[in-house]
C-alpha atoms as a PDB file:
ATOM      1  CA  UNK A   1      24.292   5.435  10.506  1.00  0.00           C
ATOM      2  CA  UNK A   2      22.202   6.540   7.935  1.00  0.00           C
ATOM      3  CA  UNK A   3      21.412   4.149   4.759  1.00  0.00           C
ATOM      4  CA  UNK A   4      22.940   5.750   1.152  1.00  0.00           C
ATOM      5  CA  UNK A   5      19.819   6.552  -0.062  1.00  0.00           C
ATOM      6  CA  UNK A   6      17.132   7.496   2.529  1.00  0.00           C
ATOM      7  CA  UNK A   7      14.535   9.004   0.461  1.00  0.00           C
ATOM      8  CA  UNK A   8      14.531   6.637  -2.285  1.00  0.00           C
ATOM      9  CA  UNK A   9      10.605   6.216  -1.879  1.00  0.00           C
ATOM     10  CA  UNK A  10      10.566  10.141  -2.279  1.00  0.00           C
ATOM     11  CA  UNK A  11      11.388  10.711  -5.709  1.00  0.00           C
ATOM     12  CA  UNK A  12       9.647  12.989  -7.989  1.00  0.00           C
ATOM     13  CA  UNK A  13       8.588  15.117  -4.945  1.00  0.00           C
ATOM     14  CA  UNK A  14       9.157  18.394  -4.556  1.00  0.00           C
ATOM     15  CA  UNK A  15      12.680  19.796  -3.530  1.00  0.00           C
ATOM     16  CA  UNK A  16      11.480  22.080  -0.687  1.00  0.00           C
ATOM     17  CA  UNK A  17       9.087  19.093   0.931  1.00  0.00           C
ATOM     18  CA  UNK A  18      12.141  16.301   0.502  1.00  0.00           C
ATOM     19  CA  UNK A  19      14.500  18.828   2.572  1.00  0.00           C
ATOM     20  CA  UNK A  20      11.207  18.781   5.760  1.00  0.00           C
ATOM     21  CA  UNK A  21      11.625  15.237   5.104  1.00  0.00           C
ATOM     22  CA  UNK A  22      15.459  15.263   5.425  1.00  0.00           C
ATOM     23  CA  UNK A  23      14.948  17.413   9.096  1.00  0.00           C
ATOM     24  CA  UNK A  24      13.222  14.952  10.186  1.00  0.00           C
ATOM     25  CA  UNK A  25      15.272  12.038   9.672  1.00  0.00           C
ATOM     26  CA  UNK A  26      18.188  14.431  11.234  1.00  0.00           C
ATOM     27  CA  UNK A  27      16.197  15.088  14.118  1.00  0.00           C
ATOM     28  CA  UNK A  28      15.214  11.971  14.815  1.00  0.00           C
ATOM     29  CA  UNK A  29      11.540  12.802  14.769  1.00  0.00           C
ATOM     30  CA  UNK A  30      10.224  11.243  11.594  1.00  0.00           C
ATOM     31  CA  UNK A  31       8.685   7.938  13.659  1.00  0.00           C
ATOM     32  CA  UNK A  32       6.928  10.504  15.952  1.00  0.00           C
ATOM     33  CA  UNK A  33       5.549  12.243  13.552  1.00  0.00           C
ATOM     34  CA  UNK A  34       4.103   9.094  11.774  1.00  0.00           C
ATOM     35  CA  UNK A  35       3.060   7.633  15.726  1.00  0.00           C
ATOM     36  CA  UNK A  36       0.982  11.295  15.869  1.00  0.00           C
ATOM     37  CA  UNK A  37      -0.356  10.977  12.579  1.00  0.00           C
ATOM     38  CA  UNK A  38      -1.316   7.422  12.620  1.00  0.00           C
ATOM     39  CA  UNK A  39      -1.848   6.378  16.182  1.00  0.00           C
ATOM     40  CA  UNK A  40      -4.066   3.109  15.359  1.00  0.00           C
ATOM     41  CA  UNK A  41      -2.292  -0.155  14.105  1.00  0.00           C
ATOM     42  CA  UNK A  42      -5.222  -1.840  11.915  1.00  0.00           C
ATOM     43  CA  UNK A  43      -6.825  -5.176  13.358  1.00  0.00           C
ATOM     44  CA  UNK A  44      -6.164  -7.200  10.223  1.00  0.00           C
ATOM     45  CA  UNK A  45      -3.587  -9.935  10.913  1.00  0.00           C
ATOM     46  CA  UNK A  46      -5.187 -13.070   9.096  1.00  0.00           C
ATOM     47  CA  UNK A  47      -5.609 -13.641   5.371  1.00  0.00           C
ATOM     48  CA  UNK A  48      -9.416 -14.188   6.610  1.00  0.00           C
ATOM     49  CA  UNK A  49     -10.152 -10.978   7.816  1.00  0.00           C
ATOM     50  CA  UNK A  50      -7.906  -8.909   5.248  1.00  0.00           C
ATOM     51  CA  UNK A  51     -10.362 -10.651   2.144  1.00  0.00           C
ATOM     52  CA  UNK A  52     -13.207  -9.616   4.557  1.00  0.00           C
ATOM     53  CA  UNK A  53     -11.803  -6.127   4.670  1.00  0.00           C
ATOM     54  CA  UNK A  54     -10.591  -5.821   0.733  1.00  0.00           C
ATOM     55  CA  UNK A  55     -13.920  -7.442   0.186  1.00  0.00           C
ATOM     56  CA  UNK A  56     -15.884  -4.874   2.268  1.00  0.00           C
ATOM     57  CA  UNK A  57     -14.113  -1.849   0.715  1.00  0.00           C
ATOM     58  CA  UNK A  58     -15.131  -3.346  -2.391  1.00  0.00           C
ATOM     59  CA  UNK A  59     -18.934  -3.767  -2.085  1.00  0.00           C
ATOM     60  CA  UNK A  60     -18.877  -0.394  -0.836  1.00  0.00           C
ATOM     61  CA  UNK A  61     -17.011   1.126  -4.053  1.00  0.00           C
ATOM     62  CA  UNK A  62     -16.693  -1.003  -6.825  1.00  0.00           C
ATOM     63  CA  UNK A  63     -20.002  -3.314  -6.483  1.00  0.00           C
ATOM     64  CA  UNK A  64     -19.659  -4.389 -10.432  1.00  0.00           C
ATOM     65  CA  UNK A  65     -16.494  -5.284 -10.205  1.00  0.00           C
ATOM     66  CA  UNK A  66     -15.027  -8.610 -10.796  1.00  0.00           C
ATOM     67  CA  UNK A  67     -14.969 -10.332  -8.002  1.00  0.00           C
ATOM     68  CA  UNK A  68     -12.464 -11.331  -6.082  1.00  0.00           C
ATOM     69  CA  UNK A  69     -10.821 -15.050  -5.797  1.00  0.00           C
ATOM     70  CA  UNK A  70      -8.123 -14.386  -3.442  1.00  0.00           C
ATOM     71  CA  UNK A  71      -6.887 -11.660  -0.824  1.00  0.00           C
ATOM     72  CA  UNK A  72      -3.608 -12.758   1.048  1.00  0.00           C
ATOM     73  CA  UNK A  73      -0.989 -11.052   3.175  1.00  0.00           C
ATOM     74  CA  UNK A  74       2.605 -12.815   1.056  1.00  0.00           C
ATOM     75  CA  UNK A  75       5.923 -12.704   2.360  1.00  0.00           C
ATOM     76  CA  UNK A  76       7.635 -12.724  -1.073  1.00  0.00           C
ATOM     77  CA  UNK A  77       6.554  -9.102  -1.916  1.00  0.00           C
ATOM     78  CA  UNK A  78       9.268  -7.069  -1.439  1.00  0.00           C
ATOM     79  CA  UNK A  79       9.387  -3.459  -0.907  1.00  0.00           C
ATOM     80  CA  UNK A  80      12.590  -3.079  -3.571  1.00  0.00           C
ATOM     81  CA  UNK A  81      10.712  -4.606  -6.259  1.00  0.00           C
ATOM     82  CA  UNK A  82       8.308  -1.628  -5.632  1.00  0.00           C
ATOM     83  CA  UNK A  83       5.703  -4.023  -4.747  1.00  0.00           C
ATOM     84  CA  UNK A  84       3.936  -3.115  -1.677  1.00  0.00           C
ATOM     85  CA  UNK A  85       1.015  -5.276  -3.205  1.00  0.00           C
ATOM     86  CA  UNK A  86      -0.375  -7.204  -6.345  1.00  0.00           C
ATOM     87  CA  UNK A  87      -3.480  -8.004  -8.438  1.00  0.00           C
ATOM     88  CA  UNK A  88      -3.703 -10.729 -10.458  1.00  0.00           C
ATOM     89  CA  UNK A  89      -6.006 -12.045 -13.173  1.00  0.00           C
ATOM     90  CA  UNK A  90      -5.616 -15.631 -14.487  1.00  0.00           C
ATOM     91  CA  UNK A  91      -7.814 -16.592 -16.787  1.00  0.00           C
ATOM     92  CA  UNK A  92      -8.635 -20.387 -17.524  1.00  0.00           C
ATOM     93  CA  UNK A  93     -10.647 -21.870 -20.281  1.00  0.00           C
ATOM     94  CA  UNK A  94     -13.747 -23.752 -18.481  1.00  0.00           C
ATOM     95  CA  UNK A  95     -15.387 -25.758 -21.434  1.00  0.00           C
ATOM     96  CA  UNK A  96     -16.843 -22.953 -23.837  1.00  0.00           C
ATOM     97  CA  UNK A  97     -16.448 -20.187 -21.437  1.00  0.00           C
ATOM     98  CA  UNK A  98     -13.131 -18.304 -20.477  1.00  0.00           C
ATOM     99  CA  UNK A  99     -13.116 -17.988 -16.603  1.00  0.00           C
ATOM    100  CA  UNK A 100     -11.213 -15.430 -14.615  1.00  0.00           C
ATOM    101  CA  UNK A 101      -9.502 -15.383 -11.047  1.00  0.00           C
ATOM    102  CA  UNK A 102      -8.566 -12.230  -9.635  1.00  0.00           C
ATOM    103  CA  UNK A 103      -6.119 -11.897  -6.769  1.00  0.00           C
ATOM    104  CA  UNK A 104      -4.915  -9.424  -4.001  1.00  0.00           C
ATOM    105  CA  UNK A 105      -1.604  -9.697  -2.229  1.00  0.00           C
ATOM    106  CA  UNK A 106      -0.601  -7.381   0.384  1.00  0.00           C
ATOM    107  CA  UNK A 107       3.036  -7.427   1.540  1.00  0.00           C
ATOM    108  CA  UNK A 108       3.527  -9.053   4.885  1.00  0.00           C
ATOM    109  CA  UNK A 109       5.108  -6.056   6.283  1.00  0.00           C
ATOM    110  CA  UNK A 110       1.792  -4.227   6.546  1.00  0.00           C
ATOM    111  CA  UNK A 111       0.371  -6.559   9.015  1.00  0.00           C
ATOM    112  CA  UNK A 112       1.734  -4.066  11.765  1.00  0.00           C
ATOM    113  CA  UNK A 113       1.053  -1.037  10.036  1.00  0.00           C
ATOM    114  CA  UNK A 114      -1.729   1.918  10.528  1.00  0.00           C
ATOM    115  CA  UNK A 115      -5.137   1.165   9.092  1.00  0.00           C
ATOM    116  CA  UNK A 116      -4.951   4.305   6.970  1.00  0.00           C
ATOM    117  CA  UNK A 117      -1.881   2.250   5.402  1.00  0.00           C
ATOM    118  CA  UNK A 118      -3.429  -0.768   4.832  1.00  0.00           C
ATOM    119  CA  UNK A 119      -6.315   1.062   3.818  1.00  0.00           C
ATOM    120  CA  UNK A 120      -4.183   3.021   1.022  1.00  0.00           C
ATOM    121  CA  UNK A 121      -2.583  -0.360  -0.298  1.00  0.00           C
ATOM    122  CA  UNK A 122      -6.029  -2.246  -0.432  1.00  0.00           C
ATOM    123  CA  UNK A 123      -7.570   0.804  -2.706  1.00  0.00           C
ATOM    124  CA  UNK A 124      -4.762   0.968  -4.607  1.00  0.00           C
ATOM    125  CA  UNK A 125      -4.887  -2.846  -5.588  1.00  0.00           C
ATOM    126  CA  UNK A 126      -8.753  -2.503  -5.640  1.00  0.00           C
ATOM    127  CA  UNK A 127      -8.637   0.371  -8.404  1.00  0.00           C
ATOM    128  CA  UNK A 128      -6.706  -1.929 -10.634  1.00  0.00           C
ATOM    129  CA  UNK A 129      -9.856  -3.816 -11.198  1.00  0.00           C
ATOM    130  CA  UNK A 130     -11.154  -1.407 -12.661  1.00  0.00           C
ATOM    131  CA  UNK A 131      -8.183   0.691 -14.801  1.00  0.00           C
ATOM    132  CA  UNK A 132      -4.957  -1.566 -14.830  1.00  0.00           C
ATOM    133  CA  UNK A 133      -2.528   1.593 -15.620  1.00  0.00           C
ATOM    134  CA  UNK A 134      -1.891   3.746 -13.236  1.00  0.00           C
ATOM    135  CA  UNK A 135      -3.745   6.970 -15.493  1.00  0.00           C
ATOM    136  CA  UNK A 136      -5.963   9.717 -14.234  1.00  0.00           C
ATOM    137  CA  UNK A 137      -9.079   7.564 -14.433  1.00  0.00           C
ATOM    138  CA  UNK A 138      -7.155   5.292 -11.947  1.00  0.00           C
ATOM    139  CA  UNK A 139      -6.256   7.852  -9.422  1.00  0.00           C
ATOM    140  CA  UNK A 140      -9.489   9.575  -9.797  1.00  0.00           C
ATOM    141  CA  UNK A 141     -10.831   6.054  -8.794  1.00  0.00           C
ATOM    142  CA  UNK A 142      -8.205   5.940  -5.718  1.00  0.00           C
ATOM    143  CA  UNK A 143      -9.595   9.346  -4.233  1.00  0.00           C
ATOM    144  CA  UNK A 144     -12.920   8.234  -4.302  1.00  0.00           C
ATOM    145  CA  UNK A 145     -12.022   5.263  -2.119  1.00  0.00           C
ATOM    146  CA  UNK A 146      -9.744   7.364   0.003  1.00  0.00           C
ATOM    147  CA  UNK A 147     -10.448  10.906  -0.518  1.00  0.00           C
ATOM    148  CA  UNK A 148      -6.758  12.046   1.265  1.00  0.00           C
ATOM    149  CA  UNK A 149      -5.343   9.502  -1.207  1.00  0.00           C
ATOM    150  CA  UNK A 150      -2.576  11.243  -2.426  1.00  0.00           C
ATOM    151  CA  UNK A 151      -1.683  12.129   1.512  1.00  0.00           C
ATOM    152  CA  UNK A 152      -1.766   8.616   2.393  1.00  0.00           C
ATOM    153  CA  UNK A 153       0.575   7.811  -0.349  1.00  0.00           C
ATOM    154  CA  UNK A 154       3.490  10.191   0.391  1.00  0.00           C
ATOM    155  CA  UNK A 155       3.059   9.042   4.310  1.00  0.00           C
ATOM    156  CA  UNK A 156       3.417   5.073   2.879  1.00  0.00           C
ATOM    157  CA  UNK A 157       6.558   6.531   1.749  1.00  0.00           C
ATOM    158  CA  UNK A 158       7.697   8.450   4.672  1.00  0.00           C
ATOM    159  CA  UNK A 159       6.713   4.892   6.527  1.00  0.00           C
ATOM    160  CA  UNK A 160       8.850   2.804   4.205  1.00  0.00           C
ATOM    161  CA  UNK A 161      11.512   5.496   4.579  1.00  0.00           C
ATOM    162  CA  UNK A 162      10.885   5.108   8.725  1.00  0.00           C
ATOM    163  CA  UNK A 163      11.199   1.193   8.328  1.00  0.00           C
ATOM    164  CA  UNK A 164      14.109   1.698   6.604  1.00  0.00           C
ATOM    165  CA  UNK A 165      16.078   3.793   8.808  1.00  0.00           C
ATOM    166  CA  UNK A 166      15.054   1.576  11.983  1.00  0.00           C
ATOM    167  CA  UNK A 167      17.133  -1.332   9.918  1.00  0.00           C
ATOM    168  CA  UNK A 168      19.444   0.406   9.797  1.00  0.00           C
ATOM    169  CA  UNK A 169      20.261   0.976  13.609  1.00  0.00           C
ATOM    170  CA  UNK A 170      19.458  -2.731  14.660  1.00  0.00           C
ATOM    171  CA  UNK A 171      22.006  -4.248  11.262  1.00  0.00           C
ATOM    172  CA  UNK A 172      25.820  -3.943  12.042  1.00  0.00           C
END
């Protein structure tokens, strides 16, 4: 069974690479090709060490950037709501001075993923400290964190697509 829509998270892509995609998923070889591509499942599984890691990536790229309050994995971001992750600034008034909390959440189903993933996500949330609309400055921003950016991303999407399909067999 295949779902109604299997490359919803493909949309805007080109006709001729959406019809590989479609082979793929008709051959059956679409998890393969991720498995070959992404052989390593990241060692990230507590909120701990993914604030360690988001923090890390940070000092690294964005050293004057705000820094960061929170980084959690949540179960309540869902992949429908096109949230694979958040950032979040609250701001507080702390006696004369305005005080501000920034926040990364990562979507619980990335705790099994491939560190390239994970890594993809975590620039992509870490970028929005710096440009909050997703502009050229913003993606110029992403592929200096993750210089096969724009690879990574279409591959998120082939994985979400992958998840997807595997749903698919195991729901009546």
């Amino acid at each position: 069974m295949t779902p109604l829509n299997p490359l919803k998270y493909l949309g805007g892509y080109a006709p001729e690479l959406l019809e590989q995609v479609r082979g793929l998923i008709a051959s059956g070889r679409l998890g393969d090709m991720l498995a070959k591509r992404y052989p390593d499942n990241h060692e990230v599984r507590s909120d701990k060490a993914l604030f360690d890691y988001t923090q890390e990536l940070k000092n690294r790229y964005l050293r004057n950037a705000e820094p960061l309050a929170k980084v959690c994995f949540d179960a309540k971001l869902k992949v429908i709501a096109h949230a694979l992750g958040t950032h979040t600034r609250a701001q507080r008034v702390q006696g004369s001075k305005l005080k501000t909390k920034r926040e990364i959440r990562v979507a619980s189903l990335f705790k099994p993923a491939p560190a390239e993933l994970l890594k993809m996500i975590v620039v992509h949330e870490l970028a929005h400290l710096k440009e909050l609309e997703h502009n050229k400055a913003f993606y110029q921003l992403c592929h200096h964190m993750a210089p096969n950016y724009g690879q990574l991303e279409f591959d998120l999407r082939l994985y979400l697509t992958h998840l997807d399909l595997l749903a698919e067999q195991v729901s009546p």
